[in-house]
Protein backbone atom coordinates (compact mmCIF):
# COMPACT_ATOMS: atom_id res chain seq x y z
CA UNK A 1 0.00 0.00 0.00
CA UNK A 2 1.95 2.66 -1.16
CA UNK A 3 1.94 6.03 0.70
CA UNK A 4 2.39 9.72 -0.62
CA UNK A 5 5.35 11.45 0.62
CA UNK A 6 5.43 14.18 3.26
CA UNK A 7 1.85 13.69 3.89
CA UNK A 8 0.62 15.55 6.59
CA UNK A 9 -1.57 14.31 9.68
CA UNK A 10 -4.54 15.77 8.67
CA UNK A 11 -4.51 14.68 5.19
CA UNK A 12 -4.14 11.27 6.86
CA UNK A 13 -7.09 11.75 9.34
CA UNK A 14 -9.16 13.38 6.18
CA UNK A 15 -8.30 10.43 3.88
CA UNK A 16 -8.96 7.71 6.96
CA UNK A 17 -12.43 9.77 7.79
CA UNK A 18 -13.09 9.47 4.17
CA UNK A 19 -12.75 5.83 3.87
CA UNK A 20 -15.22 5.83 6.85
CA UNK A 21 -17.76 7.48 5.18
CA UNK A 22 -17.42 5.45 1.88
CA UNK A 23 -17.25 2.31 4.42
CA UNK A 24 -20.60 3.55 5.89
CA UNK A 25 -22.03 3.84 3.05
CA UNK A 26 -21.65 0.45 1.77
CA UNK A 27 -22.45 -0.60 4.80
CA UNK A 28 -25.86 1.02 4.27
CA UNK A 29 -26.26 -0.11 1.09
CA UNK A 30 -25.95 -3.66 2.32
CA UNK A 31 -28.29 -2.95 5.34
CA UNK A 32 -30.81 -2.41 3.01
CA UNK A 33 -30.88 -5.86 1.53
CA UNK A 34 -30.63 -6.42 5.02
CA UNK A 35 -31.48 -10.25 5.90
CA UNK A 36 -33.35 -11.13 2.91
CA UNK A 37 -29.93 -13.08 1.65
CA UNK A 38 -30.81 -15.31 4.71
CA UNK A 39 -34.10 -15.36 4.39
CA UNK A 40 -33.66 -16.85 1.24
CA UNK A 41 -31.83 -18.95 2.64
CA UNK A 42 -33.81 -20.09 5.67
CA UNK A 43 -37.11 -20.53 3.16
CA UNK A 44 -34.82 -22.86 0.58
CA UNK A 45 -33.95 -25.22 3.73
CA UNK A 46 -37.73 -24.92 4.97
CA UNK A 47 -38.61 -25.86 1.34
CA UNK A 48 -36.06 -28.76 1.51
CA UNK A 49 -37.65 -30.13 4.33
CA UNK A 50 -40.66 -30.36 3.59
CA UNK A 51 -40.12 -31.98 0.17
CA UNK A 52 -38.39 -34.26 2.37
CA UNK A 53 -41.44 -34.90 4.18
CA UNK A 54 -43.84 -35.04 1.40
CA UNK A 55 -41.24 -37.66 -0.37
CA UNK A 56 -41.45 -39.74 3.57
CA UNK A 57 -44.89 -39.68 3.31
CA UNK A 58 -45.53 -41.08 -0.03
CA UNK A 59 -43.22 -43.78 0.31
CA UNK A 60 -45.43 -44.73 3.46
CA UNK A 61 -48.53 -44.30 1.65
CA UNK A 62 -47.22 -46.64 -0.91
CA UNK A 63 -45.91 -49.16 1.93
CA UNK A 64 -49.40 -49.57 3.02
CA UNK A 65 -50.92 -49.72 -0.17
CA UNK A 66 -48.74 -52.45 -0.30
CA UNK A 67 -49.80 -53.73 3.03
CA UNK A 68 -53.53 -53.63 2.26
CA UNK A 69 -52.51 -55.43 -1.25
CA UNK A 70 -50.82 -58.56 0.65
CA UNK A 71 -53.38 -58.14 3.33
CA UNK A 72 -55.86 -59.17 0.58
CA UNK A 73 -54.10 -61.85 -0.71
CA UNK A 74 -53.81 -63.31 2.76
CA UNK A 75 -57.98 -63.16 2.64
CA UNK A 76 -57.96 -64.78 -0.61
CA UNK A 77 -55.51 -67.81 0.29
CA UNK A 78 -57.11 -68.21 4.11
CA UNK A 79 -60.70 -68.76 2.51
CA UNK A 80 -59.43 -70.71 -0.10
CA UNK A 81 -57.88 -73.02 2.59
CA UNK A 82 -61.10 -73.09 4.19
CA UNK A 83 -62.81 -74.21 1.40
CA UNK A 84 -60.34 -76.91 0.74
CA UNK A 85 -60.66 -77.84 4.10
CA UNK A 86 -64.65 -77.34 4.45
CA UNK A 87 -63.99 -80.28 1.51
CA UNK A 88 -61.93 -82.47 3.44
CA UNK A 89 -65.20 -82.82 6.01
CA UNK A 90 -67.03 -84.80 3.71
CA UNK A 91 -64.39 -87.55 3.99
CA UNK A 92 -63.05 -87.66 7.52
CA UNK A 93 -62.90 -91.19 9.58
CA UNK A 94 -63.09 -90.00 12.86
CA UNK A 95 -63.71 -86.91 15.73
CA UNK A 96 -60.34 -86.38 15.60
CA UNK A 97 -59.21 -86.02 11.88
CA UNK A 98 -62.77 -83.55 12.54
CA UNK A 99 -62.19 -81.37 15.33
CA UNK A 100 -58.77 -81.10 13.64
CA UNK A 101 -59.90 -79.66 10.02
CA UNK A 102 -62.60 -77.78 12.00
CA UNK A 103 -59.71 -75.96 13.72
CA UNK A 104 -58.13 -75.32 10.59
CA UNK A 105 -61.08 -73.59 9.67
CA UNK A 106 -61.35 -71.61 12.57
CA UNK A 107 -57.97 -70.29 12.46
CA UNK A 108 -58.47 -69.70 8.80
CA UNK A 109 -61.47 -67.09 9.87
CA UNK A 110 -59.41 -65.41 12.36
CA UNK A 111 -56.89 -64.95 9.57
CA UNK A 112 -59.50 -63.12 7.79
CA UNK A 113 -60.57 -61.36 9.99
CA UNK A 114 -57.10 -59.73 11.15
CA UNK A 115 -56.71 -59.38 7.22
CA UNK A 116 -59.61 -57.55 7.26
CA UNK A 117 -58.98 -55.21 10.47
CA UNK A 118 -55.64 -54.49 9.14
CA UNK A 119 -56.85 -53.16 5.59
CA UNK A 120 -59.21 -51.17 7.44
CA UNK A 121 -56.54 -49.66 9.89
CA UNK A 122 -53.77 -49.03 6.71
CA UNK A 123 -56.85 -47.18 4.89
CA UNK A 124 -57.65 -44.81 7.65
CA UNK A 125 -53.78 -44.60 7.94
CA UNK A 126 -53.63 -43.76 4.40
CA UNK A 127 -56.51 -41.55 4.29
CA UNK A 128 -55.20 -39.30 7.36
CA UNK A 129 -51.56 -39.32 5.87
CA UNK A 130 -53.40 -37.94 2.60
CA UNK A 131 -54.96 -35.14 4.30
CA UNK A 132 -51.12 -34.10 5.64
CA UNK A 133 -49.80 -34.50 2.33
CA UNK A 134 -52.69 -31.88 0.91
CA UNK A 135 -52.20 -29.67 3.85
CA UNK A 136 -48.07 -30.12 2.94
CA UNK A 137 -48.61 -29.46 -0.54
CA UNK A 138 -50.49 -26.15 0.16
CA UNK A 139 -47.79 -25.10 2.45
CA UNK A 140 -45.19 -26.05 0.17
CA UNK A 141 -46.93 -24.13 -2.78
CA UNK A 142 -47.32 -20.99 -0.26
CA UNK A 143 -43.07 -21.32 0.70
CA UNK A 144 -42.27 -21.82 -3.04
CA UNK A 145 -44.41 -18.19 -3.59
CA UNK A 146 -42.79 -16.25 -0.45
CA UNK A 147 -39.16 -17.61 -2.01
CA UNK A 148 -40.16 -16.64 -5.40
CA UNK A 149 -41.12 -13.08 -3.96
CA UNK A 150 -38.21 -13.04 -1.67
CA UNK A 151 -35.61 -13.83 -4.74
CA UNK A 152 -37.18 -10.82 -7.31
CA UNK A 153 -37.14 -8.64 -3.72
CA UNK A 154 -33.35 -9.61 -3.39
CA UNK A 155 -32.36 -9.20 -6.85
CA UNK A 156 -34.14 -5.96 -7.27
CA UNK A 157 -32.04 -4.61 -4.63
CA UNK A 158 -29.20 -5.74 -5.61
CA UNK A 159 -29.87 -4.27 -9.59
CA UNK A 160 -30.19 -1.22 -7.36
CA UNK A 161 -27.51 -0.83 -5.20
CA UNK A 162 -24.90 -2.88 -7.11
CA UNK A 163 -23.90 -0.23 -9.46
CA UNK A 164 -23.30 2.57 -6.46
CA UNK A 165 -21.29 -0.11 -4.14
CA UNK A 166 -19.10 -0.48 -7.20
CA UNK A 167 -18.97 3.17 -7.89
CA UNK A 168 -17.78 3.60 -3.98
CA UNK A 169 -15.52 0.55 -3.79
CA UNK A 170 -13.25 2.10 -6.46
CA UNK A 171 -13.07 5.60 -4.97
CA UNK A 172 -12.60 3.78 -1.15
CA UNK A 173 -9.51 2.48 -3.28
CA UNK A 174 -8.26 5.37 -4.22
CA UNK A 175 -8.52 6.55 -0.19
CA UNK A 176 -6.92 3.43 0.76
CA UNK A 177 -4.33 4.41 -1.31
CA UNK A 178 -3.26 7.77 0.48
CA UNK A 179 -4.23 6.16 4.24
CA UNK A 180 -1.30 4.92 5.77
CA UNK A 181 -0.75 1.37 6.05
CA UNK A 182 -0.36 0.97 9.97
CA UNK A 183 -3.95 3.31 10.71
CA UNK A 184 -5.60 1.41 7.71
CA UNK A 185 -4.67 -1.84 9.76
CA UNK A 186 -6.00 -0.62 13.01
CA UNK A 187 -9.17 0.92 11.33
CA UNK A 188 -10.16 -2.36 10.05
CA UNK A 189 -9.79 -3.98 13.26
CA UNK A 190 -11.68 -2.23 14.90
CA UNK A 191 -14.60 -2.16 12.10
CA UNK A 192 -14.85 -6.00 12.82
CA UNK A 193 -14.79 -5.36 16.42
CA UNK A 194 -17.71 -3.36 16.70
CA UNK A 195 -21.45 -3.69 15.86
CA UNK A 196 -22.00 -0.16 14.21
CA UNK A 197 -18.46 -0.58 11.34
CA UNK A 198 -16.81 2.93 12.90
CA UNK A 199 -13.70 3.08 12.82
CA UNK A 200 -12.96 6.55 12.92
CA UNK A 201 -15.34 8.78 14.99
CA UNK A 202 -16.21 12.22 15.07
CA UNK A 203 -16.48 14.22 18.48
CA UNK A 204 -20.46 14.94 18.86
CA UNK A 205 -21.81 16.83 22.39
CA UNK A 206 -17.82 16.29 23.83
CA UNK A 207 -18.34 12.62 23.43
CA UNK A 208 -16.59 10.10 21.23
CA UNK A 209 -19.36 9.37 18.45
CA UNK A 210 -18.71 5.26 18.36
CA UNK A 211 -18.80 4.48 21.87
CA UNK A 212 -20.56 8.05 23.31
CA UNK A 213 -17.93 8.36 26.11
CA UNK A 214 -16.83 11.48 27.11
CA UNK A 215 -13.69 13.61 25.73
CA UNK A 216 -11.52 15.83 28.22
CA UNK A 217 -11.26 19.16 26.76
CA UNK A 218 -7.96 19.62 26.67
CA UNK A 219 -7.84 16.55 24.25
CA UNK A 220 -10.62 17.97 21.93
CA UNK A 221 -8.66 20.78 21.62
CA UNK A 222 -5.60 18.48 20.85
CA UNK A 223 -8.08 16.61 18.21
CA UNK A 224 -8.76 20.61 16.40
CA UNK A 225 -5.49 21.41 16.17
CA UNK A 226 -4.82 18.03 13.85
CA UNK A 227 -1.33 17.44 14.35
CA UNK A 228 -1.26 13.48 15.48
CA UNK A 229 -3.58 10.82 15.59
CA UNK A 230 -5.75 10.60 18.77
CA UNK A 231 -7.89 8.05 19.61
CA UNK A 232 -10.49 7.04 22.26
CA UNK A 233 -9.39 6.07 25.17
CA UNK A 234 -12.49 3.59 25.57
CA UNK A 235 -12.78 2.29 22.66
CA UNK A 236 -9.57 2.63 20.59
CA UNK A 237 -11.68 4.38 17.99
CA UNK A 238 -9.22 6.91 15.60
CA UNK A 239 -11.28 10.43 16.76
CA UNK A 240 -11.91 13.85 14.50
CA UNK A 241 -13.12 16.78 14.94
CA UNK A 242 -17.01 17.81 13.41
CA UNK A 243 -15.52 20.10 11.15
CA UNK A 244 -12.59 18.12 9.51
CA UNK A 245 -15.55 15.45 9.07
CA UNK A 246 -18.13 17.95 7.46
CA UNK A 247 -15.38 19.13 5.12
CA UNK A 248 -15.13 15.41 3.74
CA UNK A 249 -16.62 14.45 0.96
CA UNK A 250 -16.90 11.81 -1.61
């Protein structure tokens, strides 16, 4: 990062508050897409989900299809048996061979009738599982909409603002450029160390306009006169004074 020679303090603290304000205003200009990017986001997992669920749900639907399909088949080979043994009656030899085909039958009955209780049980299963998936569909239809919105929202304001944040990223290069390497370094760390991106702070009411403490006014004075860099002593922000800052522009 090259540096222009003999530069003074102040053209230092005029080309640091500079990149502030060029920094601020990117920073607004992302605020204002704001936390559509993860809403987007958020509502493309939701969506995910619940095709997930949908997908689960079919596959069980089609399990007990399948259920009620070799449920019926069980009826159909229990009273066939039954017949065949019904048959067998007509040529037993004793109370034994009898009571023995009789109990065939019996348990053949109770086969169709479990058959017959399970079919019924799978097609309320399947009928209640069909009401979720239409109540899932509808909810999936209404996500798919709000992301659909959301998307044109977020790529409307990006159309928007893309254009200015490249405008301002290539004059915050040029300020770069004159800033001198050591405050550039310490401006940027504290931009990631606090919530509101200053890095450089201008004195509003006697107070230090990041962190709103309170400057001595023999320091303010110090801060006017704009011959070294002076920062807050609470927060380690790089201070001006409010006229150096209204005299920057961009």
């Amino acid at each position: 990062m090259a540096v222009a020679a003999e530069i003074t303090v102040e053209q230092k603290l005029r080309a640091l508050y500079k990149l502030q304000v060029i920094d601020s205003k990117i920073d607004k200009l992302k605020s204002v897409r704001g936390e559509l990017p993860m809403e987007v986001s958020d509502l493309e997992d939701e969506i995910a989900g619940l095709e997930t669920r949908l997908s689960n749900m079919k596959t069980e639907i089609k399990q007990l299809e399948e259920g009620i399909g070799m449920n019926k088949t069980k009826i159909v080979d229990s009273k066939a048996l039954s017949k065949k043994y019904e048959k067998q009656l007509d040529n037993v030899k004793n109370n034994r061979e009898f009571e023995a085909l009789n109990k065939e039958i019996e348990i053949q009955g109770l086969e169709v009738q479990a058959a017959d209780k399970r079919i019924k049980n799978f097609q309320f299963e399947i009928e209640q599982k069909k009401l979720s998936l239409e109540t899932l569909n509808k909810e999936l239809e209404g996500r798919n909409l709000d992301l659909k919105n959301k998307k044109g929202e977020l790529s409307t304001i990006v159309d928007e603002t893309e254009k200015e944040e490249k405008d301002l990223m290539k004059i915050r290069d040029k300020a770069v450029v004159v800033t001198e390497e050591r405050l550039y370094t310490s401006y940027e760390r504290i931009r990631k160390s606090v919530k509101n991106g200053i890095g450089v702070a201008m004195i509003e009411r006697d107070s230090c306009g990041g962190c709103f403490a309170k400057i001595p006014p023999q320091k303010q004075a110090d801060i006017k006169l704009r011959k070294k860099i002076l920062v807050c002593e609470h927060c380690g922000r790089v201070l001006v004074d409010a006229q150096l800052a209204e005299e920057v522009t961009i």
